[in-house]
N, C-alpha and C. Protein backbone atom coordinates (compact mmCIF):
# COMPACT_ATOMS: atom_id res chain seq x y z
N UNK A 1 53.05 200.18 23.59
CA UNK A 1 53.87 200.69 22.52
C UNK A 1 54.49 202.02 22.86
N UNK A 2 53.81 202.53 23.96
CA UNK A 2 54.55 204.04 24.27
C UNK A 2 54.44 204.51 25.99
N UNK A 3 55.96 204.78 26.45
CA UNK A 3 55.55 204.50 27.68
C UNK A 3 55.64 206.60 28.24
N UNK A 4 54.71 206.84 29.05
CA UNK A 4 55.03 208.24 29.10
C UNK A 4 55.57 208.26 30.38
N UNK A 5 56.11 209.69 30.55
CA UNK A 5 56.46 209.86 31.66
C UNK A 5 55.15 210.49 32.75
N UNK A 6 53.91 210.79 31.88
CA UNK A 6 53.25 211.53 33.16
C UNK A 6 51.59 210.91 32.48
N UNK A 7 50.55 211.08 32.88
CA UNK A 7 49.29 210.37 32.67
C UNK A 7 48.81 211.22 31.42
N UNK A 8 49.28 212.57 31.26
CA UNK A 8 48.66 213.98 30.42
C UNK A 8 49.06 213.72 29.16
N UNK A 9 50.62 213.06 29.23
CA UNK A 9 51.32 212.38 28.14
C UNK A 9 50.58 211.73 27.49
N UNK A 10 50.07 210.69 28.39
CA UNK A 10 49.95 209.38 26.88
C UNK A 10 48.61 209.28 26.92
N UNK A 11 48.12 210.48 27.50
CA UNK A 11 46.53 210.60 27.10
C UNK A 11 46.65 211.57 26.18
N UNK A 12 47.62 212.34 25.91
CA UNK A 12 47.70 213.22 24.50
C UNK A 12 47.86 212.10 23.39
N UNK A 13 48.93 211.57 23.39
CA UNK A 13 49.67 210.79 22.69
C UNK A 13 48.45 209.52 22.14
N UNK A 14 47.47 209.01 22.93
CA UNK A 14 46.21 208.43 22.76
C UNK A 14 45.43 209.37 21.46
N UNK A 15 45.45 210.06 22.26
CA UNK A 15 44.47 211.24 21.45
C UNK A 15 44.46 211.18 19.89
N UNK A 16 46.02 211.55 19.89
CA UNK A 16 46.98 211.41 18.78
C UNK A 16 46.71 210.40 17.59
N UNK A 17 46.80 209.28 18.13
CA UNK A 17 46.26 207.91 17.64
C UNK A 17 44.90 207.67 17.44
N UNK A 18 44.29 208.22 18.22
CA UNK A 18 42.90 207.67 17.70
C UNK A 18 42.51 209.07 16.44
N UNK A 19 42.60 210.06 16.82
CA UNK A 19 42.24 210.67 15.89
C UNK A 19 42.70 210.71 14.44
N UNK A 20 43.83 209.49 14.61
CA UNK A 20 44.33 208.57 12.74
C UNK A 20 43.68 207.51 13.18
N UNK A 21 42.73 207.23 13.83
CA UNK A 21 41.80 206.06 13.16
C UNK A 21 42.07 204.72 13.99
N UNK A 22 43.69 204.99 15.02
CA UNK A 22 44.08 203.95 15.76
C UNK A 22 43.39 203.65 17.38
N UNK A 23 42.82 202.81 17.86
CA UNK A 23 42.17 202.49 18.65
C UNK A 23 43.52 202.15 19.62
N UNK A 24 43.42 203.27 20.56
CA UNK A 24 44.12 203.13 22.11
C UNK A 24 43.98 203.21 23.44
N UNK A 25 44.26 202.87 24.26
CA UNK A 25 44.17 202.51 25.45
C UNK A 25 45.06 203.16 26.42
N UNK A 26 45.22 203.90 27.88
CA UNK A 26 46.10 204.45 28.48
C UNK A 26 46.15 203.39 29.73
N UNK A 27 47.25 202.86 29.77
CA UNK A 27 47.20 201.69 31.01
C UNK A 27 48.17 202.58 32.71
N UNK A 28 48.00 202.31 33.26
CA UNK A 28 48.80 202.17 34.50
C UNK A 28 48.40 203.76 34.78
N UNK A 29 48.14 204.44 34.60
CA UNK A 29 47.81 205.97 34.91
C UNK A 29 47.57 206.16 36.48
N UNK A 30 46.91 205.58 37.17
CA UNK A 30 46.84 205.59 38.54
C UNK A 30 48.23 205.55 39.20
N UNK A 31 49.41 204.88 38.52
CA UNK A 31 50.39 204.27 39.39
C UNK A 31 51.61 205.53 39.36
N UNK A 32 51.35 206.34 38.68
CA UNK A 32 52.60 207.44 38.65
C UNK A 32 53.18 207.78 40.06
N UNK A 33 52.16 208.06 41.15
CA UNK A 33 52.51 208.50 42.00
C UNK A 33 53.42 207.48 42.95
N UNK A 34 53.75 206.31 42.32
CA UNK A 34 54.75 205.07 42.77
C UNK A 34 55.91 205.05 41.90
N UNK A 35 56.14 205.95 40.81
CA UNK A 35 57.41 205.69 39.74
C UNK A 35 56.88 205.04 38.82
N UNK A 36 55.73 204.49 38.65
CA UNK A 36 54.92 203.91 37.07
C UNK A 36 54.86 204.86 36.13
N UNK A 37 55.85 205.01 35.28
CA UNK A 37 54.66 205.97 33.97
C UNK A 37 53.52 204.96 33.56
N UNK A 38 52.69 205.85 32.76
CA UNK A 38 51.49 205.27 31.97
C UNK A 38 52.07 204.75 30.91
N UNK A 39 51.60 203.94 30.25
CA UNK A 39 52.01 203.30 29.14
C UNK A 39 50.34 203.26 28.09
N UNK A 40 50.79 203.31 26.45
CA UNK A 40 49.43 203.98 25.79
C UNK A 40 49.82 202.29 25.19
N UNK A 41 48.39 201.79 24.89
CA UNK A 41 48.27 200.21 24.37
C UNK A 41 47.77 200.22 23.11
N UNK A 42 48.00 199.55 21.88
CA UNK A 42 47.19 199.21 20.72
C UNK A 42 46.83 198.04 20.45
N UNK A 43 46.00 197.89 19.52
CA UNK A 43 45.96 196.38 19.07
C UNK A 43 47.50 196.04 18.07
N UNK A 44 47.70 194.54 18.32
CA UNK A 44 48.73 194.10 18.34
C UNK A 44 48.97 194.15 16.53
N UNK A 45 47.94 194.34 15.93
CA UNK A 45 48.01 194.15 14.44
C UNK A 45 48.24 195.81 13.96
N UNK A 46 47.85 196.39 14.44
CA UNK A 46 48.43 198.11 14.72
C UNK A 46 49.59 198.60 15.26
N UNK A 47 50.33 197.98 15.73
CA UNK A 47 51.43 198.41 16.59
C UNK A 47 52.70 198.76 15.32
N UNK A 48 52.81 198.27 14.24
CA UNK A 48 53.42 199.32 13.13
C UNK A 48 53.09 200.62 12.75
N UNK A 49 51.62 200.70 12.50
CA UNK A 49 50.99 201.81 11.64
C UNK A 49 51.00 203.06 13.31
N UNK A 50 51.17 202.59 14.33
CA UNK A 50 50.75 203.27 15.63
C UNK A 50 52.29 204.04 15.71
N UNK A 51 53.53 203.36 15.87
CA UNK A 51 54.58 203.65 15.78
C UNK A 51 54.85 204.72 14.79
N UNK A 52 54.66 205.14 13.83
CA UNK A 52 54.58 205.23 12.52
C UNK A 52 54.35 206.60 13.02
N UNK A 53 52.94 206.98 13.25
CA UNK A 53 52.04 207.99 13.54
C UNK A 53 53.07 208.86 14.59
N UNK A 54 53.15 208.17 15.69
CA UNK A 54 53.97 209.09 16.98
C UNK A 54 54.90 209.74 16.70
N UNK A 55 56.00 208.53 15.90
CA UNK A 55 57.25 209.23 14.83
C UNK A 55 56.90 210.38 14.38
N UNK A 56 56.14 209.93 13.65
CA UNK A 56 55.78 211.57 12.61
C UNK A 56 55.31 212.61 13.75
N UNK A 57 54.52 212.66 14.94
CA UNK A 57 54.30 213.54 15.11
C UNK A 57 55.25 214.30 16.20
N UNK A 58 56.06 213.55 16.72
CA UNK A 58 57.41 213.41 17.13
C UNK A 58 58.28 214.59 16.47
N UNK A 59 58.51 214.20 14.75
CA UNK A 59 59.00 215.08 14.06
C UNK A 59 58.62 216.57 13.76
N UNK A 60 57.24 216.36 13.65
CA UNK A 60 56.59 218.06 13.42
C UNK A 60 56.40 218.51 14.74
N UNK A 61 56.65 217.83 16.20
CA UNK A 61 56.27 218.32 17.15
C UNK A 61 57.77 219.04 17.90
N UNK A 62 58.90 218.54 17.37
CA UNK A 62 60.34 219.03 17.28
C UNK A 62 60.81 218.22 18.93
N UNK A 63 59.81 217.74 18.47
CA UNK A 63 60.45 216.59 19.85
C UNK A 63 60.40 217.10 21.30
N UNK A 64 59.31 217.49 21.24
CA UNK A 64 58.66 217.87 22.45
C UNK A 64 58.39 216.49 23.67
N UNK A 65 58.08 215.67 22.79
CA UNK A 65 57.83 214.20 23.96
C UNK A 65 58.96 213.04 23.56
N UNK A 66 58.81 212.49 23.97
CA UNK A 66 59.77 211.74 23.98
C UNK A 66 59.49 209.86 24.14
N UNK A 67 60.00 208.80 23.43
CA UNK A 67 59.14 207.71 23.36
C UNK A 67 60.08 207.24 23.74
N UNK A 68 59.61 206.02 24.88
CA UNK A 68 60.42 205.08 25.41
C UNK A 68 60.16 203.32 24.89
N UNK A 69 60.92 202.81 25.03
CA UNK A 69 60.76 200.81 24.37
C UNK A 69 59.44 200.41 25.81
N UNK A 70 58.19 199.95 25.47
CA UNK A 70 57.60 199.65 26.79
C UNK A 70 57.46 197.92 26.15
N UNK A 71 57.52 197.00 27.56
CA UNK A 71 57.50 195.67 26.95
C UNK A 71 55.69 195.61 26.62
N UNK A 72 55.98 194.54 25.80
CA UNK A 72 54.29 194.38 25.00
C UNK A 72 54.22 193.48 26.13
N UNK A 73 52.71 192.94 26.22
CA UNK A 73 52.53 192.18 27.28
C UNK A 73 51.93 190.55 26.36
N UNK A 74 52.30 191.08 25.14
CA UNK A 74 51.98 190.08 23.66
C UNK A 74 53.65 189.43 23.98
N UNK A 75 54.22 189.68 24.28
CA UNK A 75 56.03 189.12 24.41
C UNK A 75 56.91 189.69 23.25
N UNK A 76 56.20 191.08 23.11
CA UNK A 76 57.44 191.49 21.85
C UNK A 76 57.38 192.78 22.72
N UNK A 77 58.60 193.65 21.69
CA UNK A 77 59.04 194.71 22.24
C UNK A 77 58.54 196.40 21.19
N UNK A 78 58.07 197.12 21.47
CA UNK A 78 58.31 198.06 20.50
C UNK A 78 58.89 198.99 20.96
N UNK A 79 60.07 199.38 20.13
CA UNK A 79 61.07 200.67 20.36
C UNK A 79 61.07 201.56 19.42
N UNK A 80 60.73 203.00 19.85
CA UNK A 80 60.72 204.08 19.14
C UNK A 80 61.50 205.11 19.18
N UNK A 81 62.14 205.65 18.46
CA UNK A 81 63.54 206.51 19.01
C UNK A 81 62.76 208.04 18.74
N UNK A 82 63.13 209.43 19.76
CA UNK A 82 62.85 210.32 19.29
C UNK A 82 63.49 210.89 18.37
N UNK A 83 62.91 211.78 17.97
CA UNK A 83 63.28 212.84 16.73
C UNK A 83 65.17 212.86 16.89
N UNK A 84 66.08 213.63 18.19
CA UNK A 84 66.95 213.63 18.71
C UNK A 84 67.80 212.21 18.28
N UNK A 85 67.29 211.30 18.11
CA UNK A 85 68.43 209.95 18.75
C UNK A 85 67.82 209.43 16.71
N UNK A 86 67.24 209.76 15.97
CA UNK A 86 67.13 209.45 14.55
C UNK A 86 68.22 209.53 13.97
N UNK A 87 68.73 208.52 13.68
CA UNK A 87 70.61 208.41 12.61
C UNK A 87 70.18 209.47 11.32
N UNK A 88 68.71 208.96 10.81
CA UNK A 88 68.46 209.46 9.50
C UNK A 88 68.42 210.82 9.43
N UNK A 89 68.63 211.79 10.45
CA UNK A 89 68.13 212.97 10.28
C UNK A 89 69.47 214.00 11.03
């Protein structure tokens, strides 16, 4: 659901999530040093309320990080726009 650019990222961004209660996962972290970012995983029945969370902290964080579309490996997609690229704001 969130792909980072560096391992520190989406082990914050983990952090983030679990400490609202969302159970996450940091995948690919070893592979940066090949052009892999890490990518942060949820359960598939969470992947709204998870989105949700980053947004918001996205917003009070003034858009310090930045969220990219990572493919689910469920065959769907989740895309999150930062604070910056929000029509609504």
């Amino acid at each position: 659901m969130y792909g980072a650019n560096h391992p520190f990222e989406a082990h914050f961004v983990r952090s983030v999530l679990e400490s609202r209660g969302i159970w996450a996962t940091v995948q690919n972290e070893n592979l940066a040093p090949y052009g892999v970012g890490a990518e942060v995983w949820v359960e598939a029945d969470e992947t709204d309320a998870a989105v949700a969370i980053v947004q918001e902290f996205l917003r009070e964080d003034a858009g310090h990080l930045s969220l990219v579309a990572v493919d689910d490996p469920r065959g769907g997609l989740a895309e999150v726009e930062g604070p910056e690229d929000d029509p609504n704001e």
